[in-house]
Protein backbone atom coordinates (compact mmCIF):
# COMPACT_ATOMS: atom_id res chain seq x y z
CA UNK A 1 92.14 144.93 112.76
CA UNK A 2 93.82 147.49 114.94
CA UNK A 3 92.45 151.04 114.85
CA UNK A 4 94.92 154.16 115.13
CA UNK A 5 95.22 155.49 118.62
CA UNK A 6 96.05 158.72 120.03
CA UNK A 7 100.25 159.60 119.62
CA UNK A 8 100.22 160.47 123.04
CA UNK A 9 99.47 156.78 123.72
CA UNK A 10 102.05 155.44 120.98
CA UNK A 11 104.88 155.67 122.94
CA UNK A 12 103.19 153.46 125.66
CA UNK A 13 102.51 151.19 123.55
CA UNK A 14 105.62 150.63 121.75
CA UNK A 15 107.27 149.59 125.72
CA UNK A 16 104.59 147.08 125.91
CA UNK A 17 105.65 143.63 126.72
CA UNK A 18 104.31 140.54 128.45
CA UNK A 19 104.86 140.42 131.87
CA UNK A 20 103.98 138.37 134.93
CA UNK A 21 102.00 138.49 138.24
CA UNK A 22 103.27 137.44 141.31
CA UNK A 23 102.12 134.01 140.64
CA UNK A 24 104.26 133.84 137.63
CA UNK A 25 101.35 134.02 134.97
CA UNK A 26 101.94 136.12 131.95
CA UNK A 27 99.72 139.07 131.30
CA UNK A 28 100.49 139.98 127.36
CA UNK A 29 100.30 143.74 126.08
CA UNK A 30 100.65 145.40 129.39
CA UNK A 31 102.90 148.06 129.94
CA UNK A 32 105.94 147.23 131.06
CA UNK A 33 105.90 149.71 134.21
CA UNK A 34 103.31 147.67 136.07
CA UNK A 35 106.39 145.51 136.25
CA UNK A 36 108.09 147.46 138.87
CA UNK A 37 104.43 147.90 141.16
CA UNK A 38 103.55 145.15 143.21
CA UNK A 39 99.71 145.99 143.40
CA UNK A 40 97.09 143.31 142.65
CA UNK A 41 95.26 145.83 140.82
CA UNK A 42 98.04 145.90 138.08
CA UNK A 43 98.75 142.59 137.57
CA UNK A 44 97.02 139.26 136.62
CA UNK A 45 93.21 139.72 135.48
CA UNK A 46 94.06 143.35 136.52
CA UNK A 47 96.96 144.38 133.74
CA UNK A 48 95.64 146.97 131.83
CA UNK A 49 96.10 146.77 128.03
CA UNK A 50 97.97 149.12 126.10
CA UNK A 51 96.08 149.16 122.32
CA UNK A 52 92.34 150.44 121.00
CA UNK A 53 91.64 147.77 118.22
CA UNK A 54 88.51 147.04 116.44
CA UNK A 55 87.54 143.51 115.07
CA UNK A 56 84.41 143.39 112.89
CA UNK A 57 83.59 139.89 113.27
CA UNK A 58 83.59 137.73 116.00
CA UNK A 59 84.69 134.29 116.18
CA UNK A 60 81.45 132.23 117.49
CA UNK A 61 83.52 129.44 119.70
CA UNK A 62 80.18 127.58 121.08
CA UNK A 63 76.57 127.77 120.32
CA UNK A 64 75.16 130.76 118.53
CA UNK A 65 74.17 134.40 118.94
CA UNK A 66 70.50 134.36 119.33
CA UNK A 67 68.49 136.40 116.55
CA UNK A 68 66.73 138.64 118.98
CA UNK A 69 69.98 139.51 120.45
CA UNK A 70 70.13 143.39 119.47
CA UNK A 71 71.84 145.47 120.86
CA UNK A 72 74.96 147.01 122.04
CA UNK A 73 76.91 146.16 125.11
CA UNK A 74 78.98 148.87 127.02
CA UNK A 75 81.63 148.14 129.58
CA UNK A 76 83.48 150.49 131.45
CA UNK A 77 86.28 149.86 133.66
CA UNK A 78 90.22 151.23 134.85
CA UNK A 79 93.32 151.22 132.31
CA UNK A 80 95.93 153.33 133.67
CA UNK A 81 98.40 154.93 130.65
CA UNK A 82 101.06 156.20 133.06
CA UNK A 83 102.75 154.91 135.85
CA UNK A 84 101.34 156.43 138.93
CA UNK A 85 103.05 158.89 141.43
CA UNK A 86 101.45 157.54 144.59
CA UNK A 87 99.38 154.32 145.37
CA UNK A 88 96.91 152.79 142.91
CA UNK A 89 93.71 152.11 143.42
CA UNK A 90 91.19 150.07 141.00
CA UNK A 91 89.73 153.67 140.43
CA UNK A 92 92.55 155.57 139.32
CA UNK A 93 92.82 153.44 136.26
CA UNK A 94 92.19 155.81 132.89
CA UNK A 95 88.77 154.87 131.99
CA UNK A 96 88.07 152.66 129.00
CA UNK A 97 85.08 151.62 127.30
CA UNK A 98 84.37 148.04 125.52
CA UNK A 99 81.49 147.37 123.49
CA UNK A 100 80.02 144.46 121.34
CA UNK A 101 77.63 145.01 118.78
CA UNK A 102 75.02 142.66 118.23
CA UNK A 103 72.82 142.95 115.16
CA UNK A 104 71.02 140.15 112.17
CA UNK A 105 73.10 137.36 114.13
CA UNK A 106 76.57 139.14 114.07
CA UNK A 107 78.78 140.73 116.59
CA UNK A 108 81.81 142.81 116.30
CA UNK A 109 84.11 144.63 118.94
CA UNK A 110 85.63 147.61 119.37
CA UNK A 111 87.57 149.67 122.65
CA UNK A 112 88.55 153.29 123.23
CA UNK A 113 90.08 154.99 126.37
CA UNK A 114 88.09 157.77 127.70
CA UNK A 115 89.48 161.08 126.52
CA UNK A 116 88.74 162.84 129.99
CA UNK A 117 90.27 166.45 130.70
CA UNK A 118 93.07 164.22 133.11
CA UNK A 119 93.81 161.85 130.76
CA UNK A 120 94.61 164.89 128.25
CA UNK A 121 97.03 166.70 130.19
CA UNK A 122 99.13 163.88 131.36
CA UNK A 123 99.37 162.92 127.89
CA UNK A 124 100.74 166.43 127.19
CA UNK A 125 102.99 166.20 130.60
CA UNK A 126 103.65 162.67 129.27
CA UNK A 127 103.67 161.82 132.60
CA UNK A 128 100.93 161.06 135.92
CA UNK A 129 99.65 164.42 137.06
CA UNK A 130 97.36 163.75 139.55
CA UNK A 131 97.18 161.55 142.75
CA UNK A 132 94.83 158.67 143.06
CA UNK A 133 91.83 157.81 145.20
CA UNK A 134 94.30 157.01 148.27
CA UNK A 135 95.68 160.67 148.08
CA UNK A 136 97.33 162.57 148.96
CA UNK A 137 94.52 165.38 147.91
CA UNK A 138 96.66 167.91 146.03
CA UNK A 139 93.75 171.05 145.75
CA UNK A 140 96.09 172.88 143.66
CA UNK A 141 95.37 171.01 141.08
CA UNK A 142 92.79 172.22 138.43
CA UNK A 143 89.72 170.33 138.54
CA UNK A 144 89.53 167.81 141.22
CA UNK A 145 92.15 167.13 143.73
CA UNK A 146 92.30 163.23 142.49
CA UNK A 147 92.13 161.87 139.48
CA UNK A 148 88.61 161.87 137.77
CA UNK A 149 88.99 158.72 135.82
CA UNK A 150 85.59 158.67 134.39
CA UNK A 151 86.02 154.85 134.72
CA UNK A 152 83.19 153.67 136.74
CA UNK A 153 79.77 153.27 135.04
CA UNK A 154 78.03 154.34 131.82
CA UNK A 155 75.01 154.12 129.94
CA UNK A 156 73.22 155.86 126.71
CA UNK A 157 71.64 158.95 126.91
CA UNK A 158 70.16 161.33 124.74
CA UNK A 159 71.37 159.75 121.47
CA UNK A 160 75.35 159.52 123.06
CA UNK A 161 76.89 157.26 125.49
CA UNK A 162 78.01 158.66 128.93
CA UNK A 163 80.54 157.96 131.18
CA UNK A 164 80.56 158.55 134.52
CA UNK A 165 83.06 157.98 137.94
CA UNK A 166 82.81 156.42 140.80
CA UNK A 167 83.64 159.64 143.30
CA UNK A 168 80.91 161.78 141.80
CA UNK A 169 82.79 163.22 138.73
CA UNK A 170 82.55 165.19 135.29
CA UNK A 171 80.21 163.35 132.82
CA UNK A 172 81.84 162.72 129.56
CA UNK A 173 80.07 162.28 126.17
CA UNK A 174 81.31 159.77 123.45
CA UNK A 175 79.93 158.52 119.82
CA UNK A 176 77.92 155.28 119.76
CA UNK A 177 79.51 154.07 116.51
CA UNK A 178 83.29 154.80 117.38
CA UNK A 179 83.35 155.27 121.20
CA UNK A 180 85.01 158.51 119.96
CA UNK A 181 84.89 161.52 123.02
CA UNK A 182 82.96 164.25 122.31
CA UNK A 183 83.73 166.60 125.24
CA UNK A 184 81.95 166.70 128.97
CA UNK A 185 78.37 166.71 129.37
CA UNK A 186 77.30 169.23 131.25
CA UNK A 187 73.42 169.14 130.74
CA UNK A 188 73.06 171.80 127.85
CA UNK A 189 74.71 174.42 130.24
CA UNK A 190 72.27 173.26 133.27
CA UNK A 191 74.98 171.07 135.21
CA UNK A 192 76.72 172.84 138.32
CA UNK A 193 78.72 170.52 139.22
CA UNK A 194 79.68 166.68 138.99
CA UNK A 195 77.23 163.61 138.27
CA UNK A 196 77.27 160.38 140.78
CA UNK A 197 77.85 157.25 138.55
CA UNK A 198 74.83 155.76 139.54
CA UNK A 199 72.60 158.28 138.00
CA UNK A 200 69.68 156.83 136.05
CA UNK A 201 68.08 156.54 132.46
CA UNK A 202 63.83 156.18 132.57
CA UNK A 203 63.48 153.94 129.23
CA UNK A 204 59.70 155.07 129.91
CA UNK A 205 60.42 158.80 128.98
CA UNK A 206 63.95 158.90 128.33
CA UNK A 207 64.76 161.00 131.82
CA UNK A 208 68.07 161.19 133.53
CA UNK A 209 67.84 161.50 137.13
CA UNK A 210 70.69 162.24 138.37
CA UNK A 211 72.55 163.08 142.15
CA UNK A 212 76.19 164.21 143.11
CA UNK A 213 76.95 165.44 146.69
CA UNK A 214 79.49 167.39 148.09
CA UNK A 215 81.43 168.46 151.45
CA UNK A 216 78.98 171.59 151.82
CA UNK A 217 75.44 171.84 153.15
CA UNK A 218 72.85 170.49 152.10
CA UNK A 219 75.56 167.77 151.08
CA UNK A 220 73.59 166.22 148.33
CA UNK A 221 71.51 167.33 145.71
CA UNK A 222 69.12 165.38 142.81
CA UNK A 223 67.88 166.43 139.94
CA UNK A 224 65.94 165.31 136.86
CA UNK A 225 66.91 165.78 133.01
CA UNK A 226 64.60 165.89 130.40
CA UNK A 227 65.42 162.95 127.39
CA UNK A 228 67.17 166.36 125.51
CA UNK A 229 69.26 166.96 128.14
CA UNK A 230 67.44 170.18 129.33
CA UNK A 231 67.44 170.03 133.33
CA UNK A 232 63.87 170.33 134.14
CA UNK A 233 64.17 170.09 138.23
CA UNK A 234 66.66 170.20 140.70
CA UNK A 235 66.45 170.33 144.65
CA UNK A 236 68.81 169.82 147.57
CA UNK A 237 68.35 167.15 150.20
CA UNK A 238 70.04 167.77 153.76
CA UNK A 239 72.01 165.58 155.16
CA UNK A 240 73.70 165.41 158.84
CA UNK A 241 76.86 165.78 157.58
CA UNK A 242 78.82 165.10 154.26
CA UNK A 243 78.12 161.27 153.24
CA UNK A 244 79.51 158.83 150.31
CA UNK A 245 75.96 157.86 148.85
CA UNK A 246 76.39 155.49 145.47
CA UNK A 247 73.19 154.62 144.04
CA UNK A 248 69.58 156.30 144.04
CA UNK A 249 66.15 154.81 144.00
CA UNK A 250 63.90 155.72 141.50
CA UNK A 251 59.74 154.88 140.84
CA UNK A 252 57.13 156.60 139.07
CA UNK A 253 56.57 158.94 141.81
CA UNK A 254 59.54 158.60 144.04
CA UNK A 255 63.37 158.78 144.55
CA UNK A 256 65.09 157.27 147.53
CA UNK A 257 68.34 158.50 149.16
CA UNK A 258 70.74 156.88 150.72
CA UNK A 259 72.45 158.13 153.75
CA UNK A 260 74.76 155.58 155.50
CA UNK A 261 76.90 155.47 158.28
CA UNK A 262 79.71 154.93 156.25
CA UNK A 263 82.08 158.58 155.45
CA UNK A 264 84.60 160.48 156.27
CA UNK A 265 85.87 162.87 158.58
CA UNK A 266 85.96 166.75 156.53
CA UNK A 267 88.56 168.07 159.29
CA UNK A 268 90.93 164.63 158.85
CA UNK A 269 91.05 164.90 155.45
CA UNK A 270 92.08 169.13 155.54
CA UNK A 271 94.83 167.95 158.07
CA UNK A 272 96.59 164.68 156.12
CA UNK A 273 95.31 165.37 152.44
CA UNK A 274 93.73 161.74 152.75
CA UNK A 275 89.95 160.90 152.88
CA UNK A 276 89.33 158.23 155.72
CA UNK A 277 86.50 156.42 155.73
CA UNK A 278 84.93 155.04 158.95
CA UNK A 279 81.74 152.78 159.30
CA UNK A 280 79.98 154.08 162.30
CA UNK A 281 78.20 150.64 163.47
CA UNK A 282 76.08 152.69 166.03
CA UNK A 283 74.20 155.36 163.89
CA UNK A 284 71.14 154.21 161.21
CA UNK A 285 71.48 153.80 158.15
CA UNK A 286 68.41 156.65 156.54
CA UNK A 287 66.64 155.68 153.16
CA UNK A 288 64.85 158.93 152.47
CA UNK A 289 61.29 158.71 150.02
CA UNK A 290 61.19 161.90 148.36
CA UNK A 291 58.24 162.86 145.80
CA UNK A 292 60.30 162.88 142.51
CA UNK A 293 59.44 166.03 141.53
CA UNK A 294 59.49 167.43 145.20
CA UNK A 295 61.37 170.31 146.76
CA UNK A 296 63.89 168.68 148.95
CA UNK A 297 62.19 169.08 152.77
CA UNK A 298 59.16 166.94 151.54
CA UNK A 299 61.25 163.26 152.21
CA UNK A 300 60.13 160.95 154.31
CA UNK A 301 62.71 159.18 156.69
CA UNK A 302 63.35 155.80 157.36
CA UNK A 303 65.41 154.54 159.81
CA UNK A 304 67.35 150.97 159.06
CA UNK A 305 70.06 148.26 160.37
CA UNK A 306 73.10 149.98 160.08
CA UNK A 307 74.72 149.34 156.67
CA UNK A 308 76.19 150.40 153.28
CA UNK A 309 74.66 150.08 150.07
CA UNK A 310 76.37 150.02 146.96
CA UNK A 311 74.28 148.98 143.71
CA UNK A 312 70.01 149.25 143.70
CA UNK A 313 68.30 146.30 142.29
CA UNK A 314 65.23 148.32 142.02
CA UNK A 315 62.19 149.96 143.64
CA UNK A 316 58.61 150.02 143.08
CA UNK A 317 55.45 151.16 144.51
CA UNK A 318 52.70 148.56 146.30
CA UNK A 319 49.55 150.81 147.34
CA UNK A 320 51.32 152.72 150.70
CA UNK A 321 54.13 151.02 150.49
CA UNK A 322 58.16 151.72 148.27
CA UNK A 323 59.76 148.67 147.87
CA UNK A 324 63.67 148.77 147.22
CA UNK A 325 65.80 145.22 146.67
CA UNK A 326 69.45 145.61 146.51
CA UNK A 327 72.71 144.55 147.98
CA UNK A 328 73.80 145.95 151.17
CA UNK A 329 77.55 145.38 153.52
CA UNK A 330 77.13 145.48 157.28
CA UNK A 331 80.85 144.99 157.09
CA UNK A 332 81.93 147.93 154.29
CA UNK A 333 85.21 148.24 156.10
CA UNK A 334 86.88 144.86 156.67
CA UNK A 335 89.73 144.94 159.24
CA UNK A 336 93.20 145.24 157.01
CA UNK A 337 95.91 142.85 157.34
CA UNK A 338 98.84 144.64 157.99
CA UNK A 339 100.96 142.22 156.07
CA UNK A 340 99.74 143.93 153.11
CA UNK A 341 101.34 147.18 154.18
CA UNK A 342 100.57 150.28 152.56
CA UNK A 343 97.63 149.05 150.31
CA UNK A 344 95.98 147.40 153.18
CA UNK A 345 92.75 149.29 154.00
CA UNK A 346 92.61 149.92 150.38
CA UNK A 347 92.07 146.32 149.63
CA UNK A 348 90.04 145.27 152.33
CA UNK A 349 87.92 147.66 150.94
CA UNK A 350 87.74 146.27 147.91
CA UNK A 351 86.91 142.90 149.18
CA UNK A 352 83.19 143.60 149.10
CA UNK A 353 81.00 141.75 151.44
CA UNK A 354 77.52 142.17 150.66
CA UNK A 355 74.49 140.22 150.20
CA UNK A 356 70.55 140.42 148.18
CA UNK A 357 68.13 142.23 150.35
CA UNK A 358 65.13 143.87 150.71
CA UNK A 359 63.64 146.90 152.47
CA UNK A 360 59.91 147.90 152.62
CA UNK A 361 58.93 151.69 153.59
CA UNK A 362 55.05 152.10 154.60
CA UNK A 363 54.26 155.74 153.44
CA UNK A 364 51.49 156.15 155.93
CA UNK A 365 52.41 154.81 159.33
CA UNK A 366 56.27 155.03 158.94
CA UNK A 367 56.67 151.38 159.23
CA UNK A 368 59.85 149.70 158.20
CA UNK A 369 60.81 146.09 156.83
CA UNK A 370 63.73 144.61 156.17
CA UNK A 371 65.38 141.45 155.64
CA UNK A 372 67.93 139.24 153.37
CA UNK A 373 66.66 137.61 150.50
CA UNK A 374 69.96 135.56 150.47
CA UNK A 375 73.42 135.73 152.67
CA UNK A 376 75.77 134.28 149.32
CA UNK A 377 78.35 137.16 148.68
CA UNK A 378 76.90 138.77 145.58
CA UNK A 379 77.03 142.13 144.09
CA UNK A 380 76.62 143.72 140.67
CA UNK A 381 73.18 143.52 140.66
CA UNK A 382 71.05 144.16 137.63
CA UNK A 383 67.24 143.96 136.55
CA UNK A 384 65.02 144.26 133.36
CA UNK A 385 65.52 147.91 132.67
CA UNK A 386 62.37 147.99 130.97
CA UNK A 387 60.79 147.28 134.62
CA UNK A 388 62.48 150.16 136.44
CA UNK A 389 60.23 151.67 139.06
CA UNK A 390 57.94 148.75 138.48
CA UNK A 391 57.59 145.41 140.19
CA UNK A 392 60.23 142.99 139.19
CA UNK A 393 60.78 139.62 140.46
CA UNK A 394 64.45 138.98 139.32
CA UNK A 395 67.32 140.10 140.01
CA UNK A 396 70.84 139.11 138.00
CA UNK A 397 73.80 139.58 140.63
CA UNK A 398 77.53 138.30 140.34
CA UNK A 399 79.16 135.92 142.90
CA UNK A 400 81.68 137.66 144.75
CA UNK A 401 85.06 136.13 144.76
CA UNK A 402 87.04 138.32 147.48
CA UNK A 403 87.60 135.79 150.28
CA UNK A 404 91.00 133.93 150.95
CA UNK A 405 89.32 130.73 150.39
CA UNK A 406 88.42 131.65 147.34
CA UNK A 407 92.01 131.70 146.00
CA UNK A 408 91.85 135.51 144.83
CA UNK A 409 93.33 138.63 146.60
CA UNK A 410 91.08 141.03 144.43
CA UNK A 411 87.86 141.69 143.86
CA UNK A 412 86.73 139.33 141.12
CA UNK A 413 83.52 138.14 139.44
CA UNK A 414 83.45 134.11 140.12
CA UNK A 415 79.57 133.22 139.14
CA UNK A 416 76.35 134.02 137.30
CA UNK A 417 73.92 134.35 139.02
CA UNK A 418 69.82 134.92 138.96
CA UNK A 419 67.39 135.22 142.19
CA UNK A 420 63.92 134.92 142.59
CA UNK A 421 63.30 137.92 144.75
CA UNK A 422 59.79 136.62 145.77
CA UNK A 423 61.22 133.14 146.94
CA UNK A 424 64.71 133.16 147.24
CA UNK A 425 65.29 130.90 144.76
CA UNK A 426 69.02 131.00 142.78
CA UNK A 427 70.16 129.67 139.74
CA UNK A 428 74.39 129.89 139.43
CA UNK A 429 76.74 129.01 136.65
CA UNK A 430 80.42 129.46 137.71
CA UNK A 431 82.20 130.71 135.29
CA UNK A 432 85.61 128.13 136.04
CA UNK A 433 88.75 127.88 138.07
CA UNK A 434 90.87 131.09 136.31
CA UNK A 435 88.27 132.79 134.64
CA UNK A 436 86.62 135.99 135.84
CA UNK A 437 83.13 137.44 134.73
CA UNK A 438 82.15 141.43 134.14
CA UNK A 439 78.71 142.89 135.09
CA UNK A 440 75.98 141.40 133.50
CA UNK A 441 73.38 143.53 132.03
CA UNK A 442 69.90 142.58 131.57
CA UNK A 443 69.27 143.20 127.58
CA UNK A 444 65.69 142.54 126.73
CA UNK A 445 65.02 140.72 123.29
CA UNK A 446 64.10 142.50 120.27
CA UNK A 447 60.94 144.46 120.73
CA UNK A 448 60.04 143.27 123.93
CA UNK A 449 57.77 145.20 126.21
CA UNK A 450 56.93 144.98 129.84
CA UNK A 451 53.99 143.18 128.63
CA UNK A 452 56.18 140.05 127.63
CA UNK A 453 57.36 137.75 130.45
CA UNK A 454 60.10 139.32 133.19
CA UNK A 455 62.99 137.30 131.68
CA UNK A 456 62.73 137.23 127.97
CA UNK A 457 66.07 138.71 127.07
CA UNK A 458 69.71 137.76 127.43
CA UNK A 459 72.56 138.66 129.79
CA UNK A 460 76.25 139.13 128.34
CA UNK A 461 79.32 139.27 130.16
CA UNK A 462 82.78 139.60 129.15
CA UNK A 463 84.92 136.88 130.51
CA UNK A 464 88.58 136.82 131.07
CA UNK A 465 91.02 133.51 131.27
CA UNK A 466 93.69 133.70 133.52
CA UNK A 467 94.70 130.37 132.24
CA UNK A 468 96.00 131.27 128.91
CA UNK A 469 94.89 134.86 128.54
CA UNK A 470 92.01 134.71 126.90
CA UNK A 471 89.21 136.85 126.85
CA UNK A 472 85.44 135.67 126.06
CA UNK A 473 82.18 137.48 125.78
CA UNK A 474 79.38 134.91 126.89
CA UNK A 475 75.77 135.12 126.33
CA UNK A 476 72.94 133.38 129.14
CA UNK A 477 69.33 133.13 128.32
CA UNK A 478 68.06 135.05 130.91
CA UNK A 479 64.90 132.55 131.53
CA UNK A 480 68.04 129.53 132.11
CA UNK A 481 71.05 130.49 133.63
CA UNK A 482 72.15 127.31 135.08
CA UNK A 483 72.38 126.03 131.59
CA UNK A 484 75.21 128.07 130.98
CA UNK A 485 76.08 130.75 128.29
CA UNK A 486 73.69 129.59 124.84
CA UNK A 487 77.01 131.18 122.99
CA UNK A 488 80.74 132.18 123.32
CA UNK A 489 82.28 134.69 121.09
CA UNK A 490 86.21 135.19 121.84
CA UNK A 491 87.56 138.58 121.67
CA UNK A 492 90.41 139.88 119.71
CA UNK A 493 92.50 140.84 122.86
CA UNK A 494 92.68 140.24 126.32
CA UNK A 495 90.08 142.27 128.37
CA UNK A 496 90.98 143.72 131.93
CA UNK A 497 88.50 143.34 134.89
CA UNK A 498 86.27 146.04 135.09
CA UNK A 499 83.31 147.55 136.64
CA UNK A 500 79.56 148.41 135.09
CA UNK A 501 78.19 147.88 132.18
CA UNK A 502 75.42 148.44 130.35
CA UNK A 503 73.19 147.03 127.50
CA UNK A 504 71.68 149.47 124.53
CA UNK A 505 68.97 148.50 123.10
CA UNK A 506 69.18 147.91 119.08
CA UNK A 507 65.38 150.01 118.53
CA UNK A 508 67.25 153.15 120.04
CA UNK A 509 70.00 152.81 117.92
CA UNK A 510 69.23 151.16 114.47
CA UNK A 511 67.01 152.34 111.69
CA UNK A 512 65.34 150.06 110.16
C-alpha cells in the first residue's frame, strides 16, 4: 500500500509521469523535469522515483526465502526532489533509503527519503538551494557549500540506522521500523564535525570508528565511539596536504589510513568555486598502521604503487604482519571525451576502473607486498561482517559495467560475484542483458558465529529491469553463487540504482 509522504513532496509527485531515456525506454513515476536534463544519471536505471510506499508482503516469483534468512536489508542511494540549478552528479541525488525485512520466511518493503537539513529547506524554498558536487562552491550557504545528500552509505548503530555521504558529511539518524528521521547524529554532543561514509561498526563490541578530514592541518582525523554513542578516543593523523581518503582499515589492534595521490588543489578551488581532482601518477600512494587506540604520530608508513582506493574488503593481523584486501584504480581519472561536453570529467569519473587486490605491511622490518588477486573490473566489495579485523578468505564484489563495450554509459552493477582471496578463484552470475544489480551485503544466517564456516549466510541485492521496469530483490547462497539467486521477490515499484548497502542482523533487532 502507499504510505503518506511529506506535503512538501506532494506536489512533485502529482507532475509525475513516465518518461523516456535517450534510448527511448520508459522510466514510470519519475518526475517529469528530468525530462528537460539530458544527464545519464537522470534517466534510464537512473530516474529517480517520486513516492515512499510500503508493501507488507512480497510476491515470491522463484524459489523461496530461506528460513535462516533474518534480517533487514538497507540500501541507500540518490533521488533528487527538485530540479537542479547547476550540473548533476550521481551524488547530489536526495538520499533515500530501501529496506526489506526478512523474518519466519516473509519479507516486506518499505522506502523513505532522507529528511537531511538540505532536503528541508528546499522543500520550504520549494525549489534547489544548493549546488551539486560539480560546483560551483557557494560558501555562503549555511552548512556546506554543496549539497550534503546523506545518500552514500549506511549501516545500524546504536539501536538506529545511520546515514552517511559520500564527501564526508552530517550523520543522520532514522527509525529501524519506519525509516522515519530522527535528527543528525552527532555522537551524544562528542562530534565536531562531519563523518566519512565509510566509517565502521565492530559487531564484536558494537564500536563505531569513524574518520572525516578536512582542508586544514592535520587534514584527517579518526576516532572511536563507544556502542552508546559516547566518543571514547579521538586523534589527528597528518597528512602532506588535504587528501580525498574513502574507506579506513580496521583490526583488533589497528586502523589503516589511506593517503593517495589522488586530490585537489585548495588554491584552484578558492579561485573557480570548483574542486579539481588530479591523480598525481608520480607520488606513493601511503597506507598508514596506526595502534587503534594510539595518539596520531605513532603510525607506521607504508609506501605503495601509486593508486586510489575506494571500498576495503578487510584487514587482519598475521603475527608481524596487517593484511588489507580491497579494490584499488591506477586509473581513478579516466581521460574525458569531450563529446560529452560539460559532464565529461564527471562521468569518466564515474566509470570506475578498479580491480581485487591485496597489500601486506610487515610491522617490524617495514616490508611491503602487494599484488592483484584478479584484473576483472569489480568493485563494491563486501565480506562476512562477523569476520571484520579477522582473517577472511572471501570476498563478494560486483562486476563493473562502465566500459563502451559493455553497452552502458553509467556506472552500473552487471554481475555477482565471489573470490577466493587465497587462490583467486571466482564464481559469477550475471545478472542479464537490461538488468542492473545493487551492493550485495554479506548477511550471515541466523545465529551464526565466526565459529561456523566463512560463507554460511546469504547475499541480497536489489535488481532493476530496464526491460520492462521492473524491480527485483534476489537472494544467493553465499556458499553457491554461480547457481544463481535460491529466490526472487519483486518489489512494489521500480527501484533506482544506488550505492551501499547494508545487512542488519535479525538478533539485534527482534525479540524473541
Amino acid at each position: 500500500m502507499n504510505s503518506p509522504i511529506d506535503a512538501a513532496n506532494l506536489e512533485v509527485a502529482a507532475k509525475c509521469t513516465i518518461i523516456e531515456d535517450k534510448q527511448g525506454n520508459p522510466a514510470p513515476n519519475a518526475p517529469a523535469w528530468t525530462k528537460e536534463i539530458d544527464n545519464p544519471y537522470l534517466h534510464g536505471v537512473y530516474a529517480p522515483i517520486c513516492e515512499e510506499v510500503q508493501a507488507d508482503t512480497l510476491e515470491v516469483v522463484e524459489g523461496e526465502i530461506p528460513a535462516d534468512l533474518y534480517g533487514a536489508y538497507l540500501r541507500n542511494g540518490p533521488n533528487a526532489v527538485y530540479k537542479p540549478r547547476f550540473n548533476y552528479h550521481a551524488f547530489d541525488g536526495d538520499g533515500m533509503l530501501h529496506m526489506i525485512n526478512f523474518k519466519d520466511g516473509k519479507a516486506s518493503y518499505r522506502n523513505r527519503w532522507i529528511q537531511t537539513d538540505a532536503k528541508v529547506k528546499e522543500a520550504e524554498e520549494g525549489t534547489a538551494v544548493w549546488p551539486g558536487v560539480m560546483g560551483p562552491f557557494d560558501f555562503s550557504l549555511p552548512g556546506f557549500p554543496i549539497k550534503d545528500t546523506s545518500n552514500t552509505d549506511v549501516m545500524y548503530y546504536n539501536g538506529h540506522i545511520m546515514s552517511l555521504w559520500y564527501n564526508a558529511g552530517i550523520p543522520y539518524k532514522l527509525d529501524m521500523d519506519t525509516l522515519d528521521t530522527k535528527g543528525r547524529e552527532d555522537l551524544n554532543g562528542g562530534l565536531k564535525r562531519a563523518l566519512s561514509a565509510h566509517s565502521k561498526v565492530d559487531l564484536e563490541n558494537g564500536e563505531l570508528v569513524f574518520f572525516d578530514y578536512s582542508d586544514d592541518y592535520p587534514y584527517y582525523t579518526y576516532g572511536i565511539a563507544d556502542k552508546d554513542g559516547n566518543i571514547k578516543h579521538e586523534a589527528g593523523v597528518a597528512l602532506p596536504g588535504p587528501r580525498l581518503p574513502h574507506d579506513i582499515g580496521v583490526t583488533p589492534n589497528y586502523v589503516i589510513v589511506h593517503d593517495c595521490p589522488f586530490f585537489h588543489d585548495v588554491d584552484l578551488l578558492e579561485k573557480t568555486n570548483k574542486r579539481v581532482m588530479t591523480f598525481h601518477r608520480d607520488v606513493p600512494t601511503r597506507f598508514g598502521v596506526q595502534p587503534r587506540y594510539g595518539n596520531g604520530d605513532e603510525v607506521k608508513w607504508f609506501e605503495c604503487e601509486p593508486c586510489y582506493i575506494l571500498h576495503v574488503t578487510n584487514c587482519w593481523e598475521e603475527g608481524d604482519w596487517v593484511i588489507q584486501v580491497g579494490c584499488r584504480s591506477t586509473n581513478p581519472m579516466p581521460k574525458a571525451d569531450p563529446t560529452e561536453g560539460e559532464l565529461s570529467h564527471m562521468l569518466a569519473y564515474m566509470r570506475l576502473e578498479a580491480n581485487l587486490y591485496v597489500w601486506k605491511f610487515n610491522m617490524k622490518t617495514g616490508e611491503v607486498i602487494e599484488h592483484d588477486i584478479d584484473t576483472l573490473n569489480s568493485e563494491f566489495n563486501r565480506s562476512n561482517p562477523l569476520y571484520m579485523g579477522y582473517k577472511t578468505r572471501y570476498s563478494f564484489n560486483q562486476y563493473i559495467m562502465t566500459r563502451k563495450d559493455d553497452g552502458v554509459g553509467t556506472l552500473a552493477f552487471g554481475a555477482m560475484l565471489k573470490y577466493d582471496v587465497e587462490n583467486g578463484d571466482l564464481e559469477r552470475w550475471d545478472y542479464g542483458e537490461g538488468v542492473f544489480g545493487s551492493e550485495a551485503p554479506f548477511c550471515p544466517a541466523k545465529g551464526a558465529t565466526r565459529d561456523d564456516p566463512e560463507d554460511q549466510g546469504y547475499l541480497v541485492t536489489i535488481a532493476t529491469d530496464t526491460n520492462d521496469w521492473t524491480s527485483y530483490c534476489l537472494i544467493f547462497d553465499a556458499r553457491n553463487v554461480a547457481q544463481g539467486p535460491v529466490c526472487k521477490l519483486k518489489l512494489p515499484q521500480r527501484v533506482p540504482g544506488g550505492f551501499h548497502a547494508s545487512w542488519v542482523r535479525g538478533e539485534d533487532l527482534y525479540s524473541e
